[in-house]
N, C-alpha and C. Protein backbone atom coordinates (compact mmCIF):
# COMPACT_ATOMS: atom_id res chain seq x y z
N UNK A 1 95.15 27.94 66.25
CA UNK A 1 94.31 29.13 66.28
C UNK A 1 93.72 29.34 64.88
N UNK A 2 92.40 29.19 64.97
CA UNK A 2 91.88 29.81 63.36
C UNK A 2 91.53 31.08 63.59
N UNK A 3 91.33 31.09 61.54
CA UNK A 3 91.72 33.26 61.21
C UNK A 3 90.84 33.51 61.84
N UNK A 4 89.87 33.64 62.32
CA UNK A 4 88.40 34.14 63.53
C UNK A 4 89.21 34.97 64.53
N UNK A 5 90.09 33.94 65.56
CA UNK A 5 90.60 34.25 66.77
C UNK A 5 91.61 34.57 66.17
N UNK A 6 92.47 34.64 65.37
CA UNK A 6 93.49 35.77 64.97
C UNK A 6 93.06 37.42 64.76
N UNK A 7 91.59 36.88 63.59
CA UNK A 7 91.04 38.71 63.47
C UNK A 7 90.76 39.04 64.75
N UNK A 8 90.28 38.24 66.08
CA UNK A 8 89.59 38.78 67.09
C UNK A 8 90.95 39.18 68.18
N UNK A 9 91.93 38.60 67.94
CA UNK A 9 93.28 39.21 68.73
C UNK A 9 93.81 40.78 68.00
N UNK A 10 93.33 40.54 67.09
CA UNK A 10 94.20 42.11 65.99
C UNK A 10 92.94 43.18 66.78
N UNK A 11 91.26 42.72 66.11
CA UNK A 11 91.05 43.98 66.83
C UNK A 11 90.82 44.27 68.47
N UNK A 12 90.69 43.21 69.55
CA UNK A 12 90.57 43.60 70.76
C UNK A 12 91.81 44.40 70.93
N UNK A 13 93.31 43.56 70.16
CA UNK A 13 94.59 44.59 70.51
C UNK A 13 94.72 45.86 70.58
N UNK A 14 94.00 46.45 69.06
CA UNK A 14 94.22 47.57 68.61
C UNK A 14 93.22 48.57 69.61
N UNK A 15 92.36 48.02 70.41
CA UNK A 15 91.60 49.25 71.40
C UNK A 15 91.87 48.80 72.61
N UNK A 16 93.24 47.73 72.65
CA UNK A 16 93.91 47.68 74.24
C UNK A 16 93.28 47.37 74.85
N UNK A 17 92.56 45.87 74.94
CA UNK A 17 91.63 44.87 75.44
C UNK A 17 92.69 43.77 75.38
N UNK A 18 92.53 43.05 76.94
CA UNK A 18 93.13 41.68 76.90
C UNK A 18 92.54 40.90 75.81
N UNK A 19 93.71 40.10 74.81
CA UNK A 19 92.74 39.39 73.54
C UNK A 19 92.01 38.05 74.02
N UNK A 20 92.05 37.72 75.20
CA UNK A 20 91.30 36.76 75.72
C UNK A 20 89.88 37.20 76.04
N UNK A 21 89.47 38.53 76.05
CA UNK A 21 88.27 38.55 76.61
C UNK A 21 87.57 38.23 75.37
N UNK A 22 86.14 37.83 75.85
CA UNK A 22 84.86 37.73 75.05
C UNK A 22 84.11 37.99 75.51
N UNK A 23 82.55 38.55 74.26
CA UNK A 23 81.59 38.74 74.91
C UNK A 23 80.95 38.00 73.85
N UNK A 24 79.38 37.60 74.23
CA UNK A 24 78.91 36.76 74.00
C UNK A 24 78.48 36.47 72.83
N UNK A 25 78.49 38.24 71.94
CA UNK A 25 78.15 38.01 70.36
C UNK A 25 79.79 37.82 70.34
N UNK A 26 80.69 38.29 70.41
CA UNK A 26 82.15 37.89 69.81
C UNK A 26 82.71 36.36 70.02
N UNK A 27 82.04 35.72 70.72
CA UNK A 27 82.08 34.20 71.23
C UNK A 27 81.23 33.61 69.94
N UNK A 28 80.68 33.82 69.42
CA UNK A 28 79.47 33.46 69.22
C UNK A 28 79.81 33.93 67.18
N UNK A 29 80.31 34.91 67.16
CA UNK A 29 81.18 34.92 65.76
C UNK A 29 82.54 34.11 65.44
N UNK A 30 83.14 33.89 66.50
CA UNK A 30 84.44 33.43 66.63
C UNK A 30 83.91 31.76 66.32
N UNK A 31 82.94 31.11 66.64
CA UNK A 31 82.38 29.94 67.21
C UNK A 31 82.07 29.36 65.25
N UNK A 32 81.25 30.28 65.05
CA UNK A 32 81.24 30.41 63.42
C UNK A 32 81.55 30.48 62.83
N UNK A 33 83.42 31.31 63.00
CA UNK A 33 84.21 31.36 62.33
C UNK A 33 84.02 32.76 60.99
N UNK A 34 83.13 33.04 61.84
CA UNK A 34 82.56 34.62 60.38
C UNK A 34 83.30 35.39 60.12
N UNK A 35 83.13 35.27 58.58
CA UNK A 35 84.07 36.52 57.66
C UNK A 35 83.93 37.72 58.26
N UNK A 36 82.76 38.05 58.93
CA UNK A 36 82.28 39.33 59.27
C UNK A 36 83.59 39.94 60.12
N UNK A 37 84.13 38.77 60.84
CA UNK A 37 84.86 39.49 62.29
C UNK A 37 85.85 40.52 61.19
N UNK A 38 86.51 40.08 59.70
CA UNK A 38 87.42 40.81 59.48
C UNK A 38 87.07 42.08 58.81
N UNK A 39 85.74 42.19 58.20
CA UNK A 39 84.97 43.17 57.90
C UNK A 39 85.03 44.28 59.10
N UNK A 40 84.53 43.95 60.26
CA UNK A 40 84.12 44.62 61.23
C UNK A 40 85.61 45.43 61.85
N UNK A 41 86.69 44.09 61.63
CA UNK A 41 88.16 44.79 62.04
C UNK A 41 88.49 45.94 61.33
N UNK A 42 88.76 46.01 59.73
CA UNK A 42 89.00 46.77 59.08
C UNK A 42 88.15 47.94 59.25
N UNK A 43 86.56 48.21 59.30
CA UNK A 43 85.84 49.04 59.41
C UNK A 43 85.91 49.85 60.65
N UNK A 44 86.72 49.74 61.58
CA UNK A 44 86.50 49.71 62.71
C UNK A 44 88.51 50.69 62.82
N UNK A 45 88.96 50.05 62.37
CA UNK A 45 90.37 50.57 61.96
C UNK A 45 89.95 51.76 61.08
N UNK A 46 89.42 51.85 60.04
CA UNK A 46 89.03 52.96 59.09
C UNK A 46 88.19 53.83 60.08
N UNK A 47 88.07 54.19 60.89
CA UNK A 47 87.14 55.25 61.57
C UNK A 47 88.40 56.04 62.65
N UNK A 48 89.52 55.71 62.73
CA UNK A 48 90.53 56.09 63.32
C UNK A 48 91.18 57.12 62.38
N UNK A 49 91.17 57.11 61.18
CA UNK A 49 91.64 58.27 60.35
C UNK A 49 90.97 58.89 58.97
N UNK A 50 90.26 59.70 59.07
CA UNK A 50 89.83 60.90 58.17
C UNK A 50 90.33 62.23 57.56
N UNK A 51 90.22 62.14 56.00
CA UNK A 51 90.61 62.78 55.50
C UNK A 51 89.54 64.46 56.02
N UNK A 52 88.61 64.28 56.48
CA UNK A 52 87.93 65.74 56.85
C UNK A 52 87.71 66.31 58.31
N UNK A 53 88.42 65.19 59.29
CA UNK A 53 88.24 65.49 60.30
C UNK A 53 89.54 64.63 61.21
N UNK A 54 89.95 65.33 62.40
CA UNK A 54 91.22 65.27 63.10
C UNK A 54 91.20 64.01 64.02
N UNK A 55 92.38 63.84 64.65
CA UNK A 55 92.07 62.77 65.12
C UNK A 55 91.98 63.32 66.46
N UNK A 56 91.88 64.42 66.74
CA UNK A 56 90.74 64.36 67.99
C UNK A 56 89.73 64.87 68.11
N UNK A 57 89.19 65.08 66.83
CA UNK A 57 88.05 65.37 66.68
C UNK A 57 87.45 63.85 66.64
N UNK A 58 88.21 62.81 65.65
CA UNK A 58 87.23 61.47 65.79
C UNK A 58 87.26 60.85 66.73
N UNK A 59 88.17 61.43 68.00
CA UNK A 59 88.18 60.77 69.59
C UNK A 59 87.33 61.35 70.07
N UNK A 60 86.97 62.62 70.19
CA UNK A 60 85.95 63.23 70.78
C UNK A 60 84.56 62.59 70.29
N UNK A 61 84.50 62.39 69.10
CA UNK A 61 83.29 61.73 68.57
C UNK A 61 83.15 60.28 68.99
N UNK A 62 83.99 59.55 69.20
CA UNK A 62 84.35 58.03 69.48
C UNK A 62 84.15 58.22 70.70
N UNK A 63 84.23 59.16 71.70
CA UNK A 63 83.66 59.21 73.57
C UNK A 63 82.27 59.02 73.19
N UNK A 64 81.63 60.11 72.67
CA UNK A 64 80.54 60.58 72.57
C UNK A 64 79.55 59.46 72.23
N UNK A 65 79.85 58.54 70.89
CA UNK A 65 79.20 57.73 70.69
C UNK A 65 79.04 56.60 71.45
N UNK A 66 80.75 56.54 72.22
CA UNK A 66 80.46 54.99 73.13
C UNK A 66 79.79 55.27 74.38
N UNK A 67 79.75 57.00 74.75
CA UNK A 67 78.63 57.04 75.90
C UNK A 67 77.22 56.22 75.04
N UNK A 68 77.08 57.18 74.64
CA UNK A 68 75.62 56.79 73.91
C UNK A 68 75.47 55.25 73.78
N UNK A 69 76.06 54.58 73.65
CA UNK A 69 76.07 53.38 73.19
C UNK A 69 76.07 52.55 75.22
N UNK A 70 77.05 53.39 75.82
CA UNK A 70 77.00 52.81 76.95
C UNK A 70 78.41 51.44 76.96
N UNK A 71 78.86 51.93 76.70
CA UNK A 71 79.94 50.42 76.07
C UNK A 71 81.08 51.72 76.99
N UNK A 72 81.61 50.74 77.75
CA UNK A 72 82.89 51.39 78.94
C UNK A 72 84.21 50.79 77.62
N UNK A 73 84.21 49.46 77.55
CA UNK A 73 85.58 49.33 76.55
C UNK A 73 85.85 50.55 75.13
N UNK A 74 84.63 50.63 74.72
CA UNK A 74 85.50 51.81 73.57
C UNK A 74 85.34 53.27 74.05
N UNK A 75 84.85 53.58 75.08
CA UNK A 75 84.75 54.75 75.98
C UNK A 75 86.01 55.08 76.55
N UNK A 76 86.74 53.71 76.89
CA UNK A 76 88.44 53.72 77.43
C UNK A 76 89.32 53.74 76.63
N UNK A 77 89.27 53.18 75.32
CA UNK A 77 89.77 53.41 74.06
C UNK A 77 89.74 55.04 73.80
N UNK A 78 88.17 55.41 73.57
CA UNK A 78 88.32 56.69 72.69
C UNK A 78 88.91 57.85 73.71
N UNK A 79 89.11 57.55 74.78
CA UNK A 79 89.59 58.16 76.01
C UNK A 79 90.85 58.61 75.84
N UNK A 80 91.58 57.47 75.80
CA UNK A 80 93.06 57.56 75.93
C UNK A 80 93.67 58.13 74.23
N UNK A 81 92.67 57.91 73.48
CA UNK A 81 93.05 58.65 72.16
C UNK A 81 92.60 60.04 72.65
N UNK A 82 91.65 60.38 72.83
CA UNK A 82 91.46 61.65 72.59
C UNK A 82 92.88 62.21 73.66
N UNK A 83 92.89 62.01 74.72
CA UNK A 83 94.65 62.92 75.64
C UNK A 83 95.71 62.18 75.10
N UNK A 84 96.01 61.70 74.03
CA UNK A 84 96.85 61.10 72.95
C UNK A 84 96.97 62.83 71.98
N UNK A 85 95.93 63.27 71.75
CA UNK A 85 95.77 64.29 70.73
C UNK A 85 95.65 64.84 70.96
N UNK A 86 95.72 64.97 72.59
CA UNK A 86 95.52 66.89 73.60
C UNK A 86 94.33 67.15 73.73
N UNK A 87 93.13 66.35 73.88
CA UNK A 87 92.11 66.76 74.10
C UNK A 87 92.23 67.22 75.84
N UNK A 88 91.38 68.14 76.09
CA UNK A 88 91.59 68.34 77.19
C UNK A 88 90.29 68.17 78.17
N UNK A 89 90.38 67.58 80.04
CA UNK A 89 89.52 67.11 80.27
C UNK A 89 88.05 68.11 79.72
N UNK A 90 87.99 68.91 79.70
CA UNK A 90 87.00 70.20 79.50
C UNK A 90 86.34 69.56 78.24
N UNK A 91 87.01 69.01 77.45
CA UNK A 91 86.41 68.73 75.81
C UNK A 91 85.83 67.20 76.02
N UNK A 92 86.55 66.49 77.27
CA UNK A 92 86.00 64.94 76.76
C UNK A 92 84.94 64.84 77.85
N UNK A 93 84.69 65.52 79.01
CA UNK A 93 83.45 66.10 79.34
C UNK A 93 82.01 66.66 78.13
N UNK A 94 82.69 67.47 77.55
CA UNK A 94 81.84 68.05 77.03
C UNK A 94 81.47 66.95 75.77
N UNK A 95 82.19 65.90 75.31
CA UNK A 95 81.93 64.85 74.77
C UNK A 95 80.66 63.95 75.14
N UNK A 96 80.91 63.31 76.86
CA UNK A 96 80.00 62.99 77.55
C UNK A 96 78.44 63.97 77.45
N UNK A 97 78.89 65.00 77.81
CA UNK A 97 77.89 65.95 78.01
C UNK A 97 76.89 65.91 77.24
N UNK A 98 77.41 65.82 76.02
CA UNK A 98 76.79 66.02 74.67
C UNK A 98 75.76 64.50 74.33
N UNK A 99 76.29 63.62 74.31
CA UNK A 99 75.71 62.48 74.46
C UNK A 99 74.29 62.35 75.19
N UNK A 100 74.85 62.50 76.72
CA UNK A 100 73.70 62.77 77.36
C UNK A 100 72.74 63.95 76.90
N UNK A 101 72.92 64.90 76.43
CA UNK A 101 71.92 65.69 76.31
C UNK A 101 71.34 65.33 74.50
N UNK A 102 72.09 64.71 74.25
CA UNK A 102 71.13 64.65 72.85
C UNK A 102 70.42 63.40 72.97
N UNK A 103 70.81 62.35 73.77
CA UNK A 103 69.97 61.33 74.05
C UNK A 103 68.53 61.61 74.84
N UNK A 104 68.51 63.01 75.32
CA UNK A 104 67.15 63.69 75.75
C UNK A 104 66.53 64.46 74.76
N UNK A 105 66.90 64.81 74.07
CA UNK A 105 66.69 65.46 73.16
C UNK A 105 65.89 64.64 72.03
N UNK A 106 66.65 64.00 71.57
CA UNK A 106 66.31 62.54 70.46
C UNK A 106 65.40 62.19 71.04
N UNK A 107 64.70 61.86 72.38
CA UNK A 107 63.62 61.09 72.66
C UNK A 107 62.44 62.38 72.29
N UNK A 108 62.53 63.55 72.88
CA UNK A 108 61.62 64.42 73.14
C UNK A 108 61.16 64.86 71.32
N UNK A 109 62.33 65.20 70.73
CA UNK A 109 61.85 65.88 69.25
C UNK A 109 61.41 64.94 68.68
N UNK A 110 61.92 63.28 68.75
CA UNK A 110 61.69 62.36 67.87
C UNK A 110 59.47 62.31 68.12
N UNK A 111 59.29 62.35 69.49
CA UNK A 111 58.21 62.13 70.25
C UNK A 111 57.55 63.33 69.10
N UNK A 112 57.84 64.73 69.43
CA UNK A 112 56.96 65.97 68.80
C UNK A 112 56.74 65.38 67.20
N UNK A 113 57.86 65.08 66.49
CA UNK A 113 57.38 64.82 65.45
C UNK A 113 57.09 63.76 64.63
N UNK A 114 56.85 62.59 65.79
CA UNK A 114 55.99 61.36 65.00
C UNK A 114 54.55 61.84 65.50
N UNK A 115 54.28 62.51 66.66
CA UNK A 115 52.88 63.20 66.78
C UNK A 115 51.79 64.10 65.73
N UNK A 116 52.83 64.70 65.19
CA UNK A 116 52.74 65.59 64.54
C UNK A 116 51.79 66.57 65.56
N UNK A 117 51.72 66.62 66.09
CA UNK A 117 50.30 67.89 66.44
C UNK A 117 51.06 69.20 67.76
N UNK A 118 50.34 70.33 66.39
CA UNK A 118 50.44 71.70 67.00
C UNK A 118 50.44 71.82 68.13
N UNK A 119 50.00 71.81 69.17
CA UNK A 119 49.96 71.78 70.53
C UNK A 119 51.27 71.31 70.89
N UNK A 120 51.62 70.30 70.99
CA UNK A 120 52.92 69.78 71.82
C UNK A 120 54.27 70.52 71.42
N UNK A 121 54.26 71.07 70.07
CA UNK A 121 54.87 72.25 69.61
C UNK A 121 54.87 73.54 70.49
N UNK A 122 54.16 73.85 70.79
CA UNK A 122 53.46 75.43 71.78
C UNK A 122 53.79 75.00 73.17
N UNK A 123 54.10 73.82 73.69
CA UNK A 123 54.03 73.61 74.84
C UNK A 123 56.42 73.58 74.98
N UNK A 124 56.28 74.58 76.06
CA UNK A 124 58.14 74.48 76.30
C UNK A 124 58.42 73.50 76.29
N UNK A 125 59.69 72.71 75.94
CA UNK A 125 60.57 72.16 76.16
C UNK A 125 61.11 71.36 77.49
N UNK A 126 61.57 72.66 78.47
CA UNK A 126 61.82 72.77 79.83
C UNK A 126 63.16 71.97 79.92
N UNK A 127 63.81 71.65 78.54
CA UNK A 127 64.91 71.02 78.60
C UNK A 127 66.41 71.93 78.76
N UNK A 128 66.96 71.76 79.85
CA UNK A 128 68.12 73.17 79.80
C UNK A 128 68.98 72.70 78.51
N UNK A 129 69.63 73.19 77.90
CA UNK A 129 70.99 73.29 77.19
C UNK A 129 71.66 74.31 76.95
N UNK A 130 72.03 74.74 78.17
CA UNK A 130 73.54 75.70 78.29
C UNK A 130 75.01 75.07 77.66
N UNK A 131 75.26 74.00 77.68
CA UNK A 131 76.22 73.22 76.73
C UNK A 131 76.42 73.20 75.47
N UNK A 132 74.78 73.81 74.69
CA UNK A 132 75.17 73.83 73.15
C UNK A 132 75.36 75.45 73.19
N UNK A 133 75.19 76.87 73.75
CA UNK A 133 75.85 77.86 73.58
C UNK A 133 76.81 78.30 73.61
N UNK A 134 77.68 77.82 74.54
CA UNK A 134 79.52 78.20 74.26
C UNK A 134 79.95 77.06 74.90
N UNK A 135 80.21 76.17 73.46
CA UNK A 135 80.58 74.76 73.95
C UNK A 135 82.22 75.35 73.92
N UNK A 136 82.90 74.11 74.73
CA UNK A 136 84.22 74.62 74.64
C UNK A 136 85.12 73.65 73.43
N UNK A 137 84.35 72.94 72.62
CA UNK A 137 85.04 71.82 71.43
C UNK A 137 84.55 73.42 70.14
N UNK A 138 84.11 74.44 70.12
CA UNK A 138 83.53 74.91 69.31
C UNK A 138 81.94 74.28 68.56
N UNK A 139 81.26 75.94 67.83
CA UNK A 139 80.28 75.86 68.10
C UNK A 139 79.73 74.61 66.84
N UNK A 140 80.93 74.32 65.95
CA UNK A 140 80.67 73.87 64.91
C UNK A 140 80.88 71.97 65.01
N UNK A 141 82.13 71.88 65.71
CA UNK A 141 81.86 70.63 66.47
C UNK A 141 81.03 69.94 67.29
N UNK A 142 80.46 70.63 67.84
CA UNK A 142 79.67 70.35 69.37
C UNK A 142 77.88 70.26 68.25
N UNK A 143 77.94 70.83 66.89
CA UNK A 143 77.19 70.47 66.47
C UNK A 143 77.15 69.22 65.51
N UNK A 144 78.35 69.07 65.18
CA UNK A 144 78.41 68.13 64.40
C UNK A 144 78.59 66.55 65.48
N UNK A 145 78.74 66.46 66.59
CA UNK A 145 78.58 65.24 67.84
C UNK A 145 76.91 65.28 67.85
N UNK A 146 76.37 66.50 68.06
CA UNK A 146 75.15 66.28 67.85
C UNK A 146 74.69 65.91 66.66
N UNK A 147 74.68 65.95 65.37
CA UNK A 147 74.51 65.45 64.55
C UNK A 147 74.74 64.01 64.45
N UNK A 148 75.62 63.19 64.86
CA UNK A 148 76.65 62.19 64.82
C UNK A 148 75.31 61.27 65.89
N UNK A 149 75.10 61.64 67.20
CA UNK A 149 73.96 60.69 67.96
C UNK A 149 72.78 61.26 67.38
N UNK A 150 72.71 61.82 66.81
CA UNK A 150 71.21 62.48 66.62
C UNK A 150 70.78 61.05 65.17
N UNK A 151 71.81 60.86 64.73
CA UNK A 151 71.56 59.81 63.43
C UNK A 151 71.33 58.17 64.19
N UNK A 152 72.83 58.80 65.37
CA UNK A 152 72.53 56.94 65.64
C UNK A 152 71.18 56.25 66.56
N UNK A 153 70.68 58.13 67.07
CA UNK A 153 69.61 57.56 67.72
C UNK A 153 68.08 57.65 66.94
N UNK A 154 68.51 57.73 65.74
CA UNK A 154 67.42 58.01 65.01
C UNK A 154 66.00 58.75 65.06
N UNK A 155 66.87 60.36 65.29
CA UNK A 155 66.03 61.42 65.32
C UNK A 155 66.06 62.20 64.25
N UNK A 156 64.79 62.36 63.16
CA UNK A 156 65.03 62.69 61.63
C UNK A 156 65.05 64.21 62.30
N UNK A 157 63.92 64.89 62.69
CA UNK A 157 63.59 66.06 62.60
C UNK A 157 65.24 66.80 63.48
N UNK A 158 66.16 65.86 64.32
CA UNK A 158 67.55 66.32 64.99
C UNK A 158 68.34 66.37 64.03
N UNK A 159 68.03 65.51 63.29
CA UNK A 159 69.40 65.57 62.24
C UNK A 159 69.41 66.30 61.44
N UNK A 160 68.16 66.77 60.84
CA UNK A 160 68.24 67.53 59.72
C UNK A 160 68.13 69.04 60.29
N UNK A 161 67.77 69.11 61.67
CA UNK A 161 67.95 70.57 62.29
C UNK A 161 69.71 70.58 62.58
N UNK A 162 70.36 69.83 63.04
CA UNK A 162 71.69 69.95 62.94
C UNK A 162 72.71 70.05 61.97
N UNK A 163 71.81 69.27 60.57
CA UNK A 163 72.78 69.18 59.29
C UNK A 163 72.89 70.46 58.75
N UNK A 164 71.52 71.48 58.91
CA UNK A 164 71.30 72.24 58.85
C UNK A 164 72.14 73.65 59.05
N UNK A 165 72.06 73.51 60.55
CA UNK A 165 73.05 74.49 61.45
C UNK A 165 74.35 74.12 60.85
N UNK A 166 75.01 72.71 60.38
CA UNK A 166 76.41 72.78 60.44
C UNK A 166 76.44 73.67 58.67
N UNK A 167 75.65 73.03 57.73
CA UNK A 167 75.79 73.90 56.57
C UNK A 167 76.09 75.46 57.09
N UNK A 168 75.24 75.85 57.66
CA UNK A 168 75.48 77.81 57.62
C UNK A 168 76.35 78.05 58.59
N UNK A 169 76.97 76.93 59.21
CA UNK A 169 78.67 77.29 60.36
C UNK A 169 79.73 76.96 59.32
N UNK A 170 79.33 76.54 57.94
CA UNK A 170 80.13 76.45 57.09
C UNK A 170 80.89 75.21 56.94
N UNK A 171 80.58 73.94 57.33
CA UNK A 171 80.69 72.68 57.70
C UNK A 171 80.53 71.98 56.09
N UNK A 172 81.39 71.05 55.88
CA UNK A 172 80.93 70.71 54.25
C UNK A 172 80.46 69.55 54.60
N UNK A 173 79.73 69.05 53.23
CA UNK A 173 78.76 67.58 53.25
C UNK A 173 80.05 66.39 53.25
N UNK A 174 81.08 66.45 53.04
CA UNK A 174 82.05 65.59 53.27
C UNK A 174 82.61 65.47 55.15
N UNK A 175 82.65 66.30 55.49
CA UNK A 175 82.94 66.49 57.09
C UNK A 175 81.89 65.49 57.56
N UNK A 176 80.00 66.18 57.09
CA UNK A 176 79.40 65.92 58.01
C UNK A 176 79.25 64.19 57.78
N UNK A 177 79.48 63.82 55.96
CA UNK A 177 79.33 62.38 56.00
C UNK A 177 80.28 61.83 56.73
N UNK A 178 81.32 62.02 56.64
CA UNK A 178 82.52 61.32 57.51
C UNK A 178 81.92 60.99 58.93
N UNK A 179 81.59 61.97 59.88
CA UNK A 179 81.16 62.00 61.53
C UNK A 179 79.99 61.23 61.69
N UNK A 180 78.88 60.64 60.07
CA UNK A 180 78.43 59.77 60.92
C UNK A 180 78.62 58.73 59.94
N UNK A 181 79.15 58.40 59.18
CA UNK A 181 79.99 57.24 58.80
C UNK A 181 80.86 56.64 60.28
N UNK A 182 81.83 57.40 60.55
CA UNK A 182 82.65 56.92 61.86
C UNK A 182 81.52 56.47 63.23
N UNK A 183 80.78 57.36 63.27
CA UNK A 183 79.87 56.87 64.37
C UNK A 183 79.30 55.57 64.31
N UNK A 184 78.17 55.50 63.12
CA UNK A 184 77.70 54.17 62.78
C UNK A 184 78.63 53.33 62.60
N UNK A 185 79.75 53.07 62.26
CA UNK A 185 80.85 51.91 62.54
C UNK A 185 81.14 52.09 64.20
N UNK A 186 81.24 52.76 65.03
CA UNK A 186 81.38 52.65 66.59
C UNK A 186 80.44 52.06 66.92
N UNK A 187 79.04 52.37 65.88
CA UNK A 187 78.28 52.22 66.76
C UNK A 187 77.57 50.13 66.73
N UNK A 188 78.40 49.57 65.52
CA UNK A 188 78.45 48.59 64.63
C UNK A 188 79.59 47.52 65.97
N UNK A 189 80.52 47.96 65.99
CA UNK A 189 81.81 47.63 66.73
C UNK A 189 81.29 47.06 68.44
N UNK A 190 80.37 48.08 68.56
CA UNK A 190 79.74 48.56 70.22
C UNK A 190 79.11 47.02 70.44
N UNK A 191 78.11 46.88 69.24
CA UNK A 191 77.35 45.45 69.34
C UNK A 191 77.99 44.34 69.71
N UNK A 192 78.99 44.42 69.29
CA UNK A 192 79.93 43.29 69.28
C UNK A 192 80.63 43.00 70.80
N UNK A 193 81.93 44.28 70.70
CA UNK A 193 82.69 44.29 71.47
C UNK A 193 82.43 45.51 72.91
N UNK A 194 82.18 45.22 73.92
CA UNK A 194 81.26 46.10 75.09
C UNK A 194 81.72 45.49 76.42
């Protein structure tokens, strides 16, 4: 066995994947033998514990992103962590939830403001979000998940309306770097392993 398929047994283990499976980029690193796989292990291990945020707060965030991402293996991972840490079904719903609605969101604001033009501004929304008024993760979390896809889906005018909101909920710039530091490594991991 070379170190490739050793790093690739440590991390499928650690998110409770048979270490035999592959997918076709992890076939395909393993094949190459790339340093990367142990980069990606370690980085990927480092998003499991934060000094500014809980560990079910980074499970709740780790649902959220692997919806978004659409990847069922770290969706089952961040799953069984988050009711590891008492999340309760109500919160890893509202995980999902969140995903989906900022992935509508991200398309629509990203749309208004590469347009730029007044009009499409004046024109409603028509998008419901009863989920971001009394979320049940709190109002400061449920913004900071939005913040977290709002980066990975690369919506400027979302992110900086959310970085925003979390500053005056009293959210520090260390919290909010952490949530999408951890994301963008899920979301790094996702490519790979899915």
């Amino acid at each position: 066995m070379n170190e490739s398929t050793e790093v690739i047994h440590e991390l499928l283990g650690s998110i409770g994947s048979d270490t035999v499976y592959r997918t076709a980029s992890l076939s395909l690193l393993e094949e190459g033998n790339s340093r990367y796989l142990r980069d990606l292990k370690l980085n990927f291990s480092s998003t499991l514990t934060s000094e500014h945020l809980s560990a079910k707060e980074i499970a709740l965030l780790g649902i959220s992103v692997a919806v978004n991402e659409r990847n069922n293996l770290l969706i089952t991972f961040f799953k069984k962590m988050a009711e590891d840490n008492e999340s309760t079904a109500e919160e890893i719903a509202e995980a999902v939830g969140c995903a989906s609605l900022l992935a509508s969101n991200n398309v629509f604001y990203r749309f208004r403001h590469f347009t730029k033009k007044e009009k499409y501004t004046q024109i409603p929304a028509r998008i419901r979000m009863q989920i971001m008024m009394k979320p049940v993760t709190g109002k400061e979390f449920f913004e900071l998940m939005s913040l977290a896809i709002s980066a990975v889906n690369g919506c400027e005018m979302c992110v900086n309306s959310h970085e925003d909101s979390l500053i005056k909920l009293g959210s520090t710039e260390e919290r909010i770097f952490d949530a999408v530091r951890i994301a963008s490594v899920i979301t790094a991991t996702g490519k790979i392993v899915y």
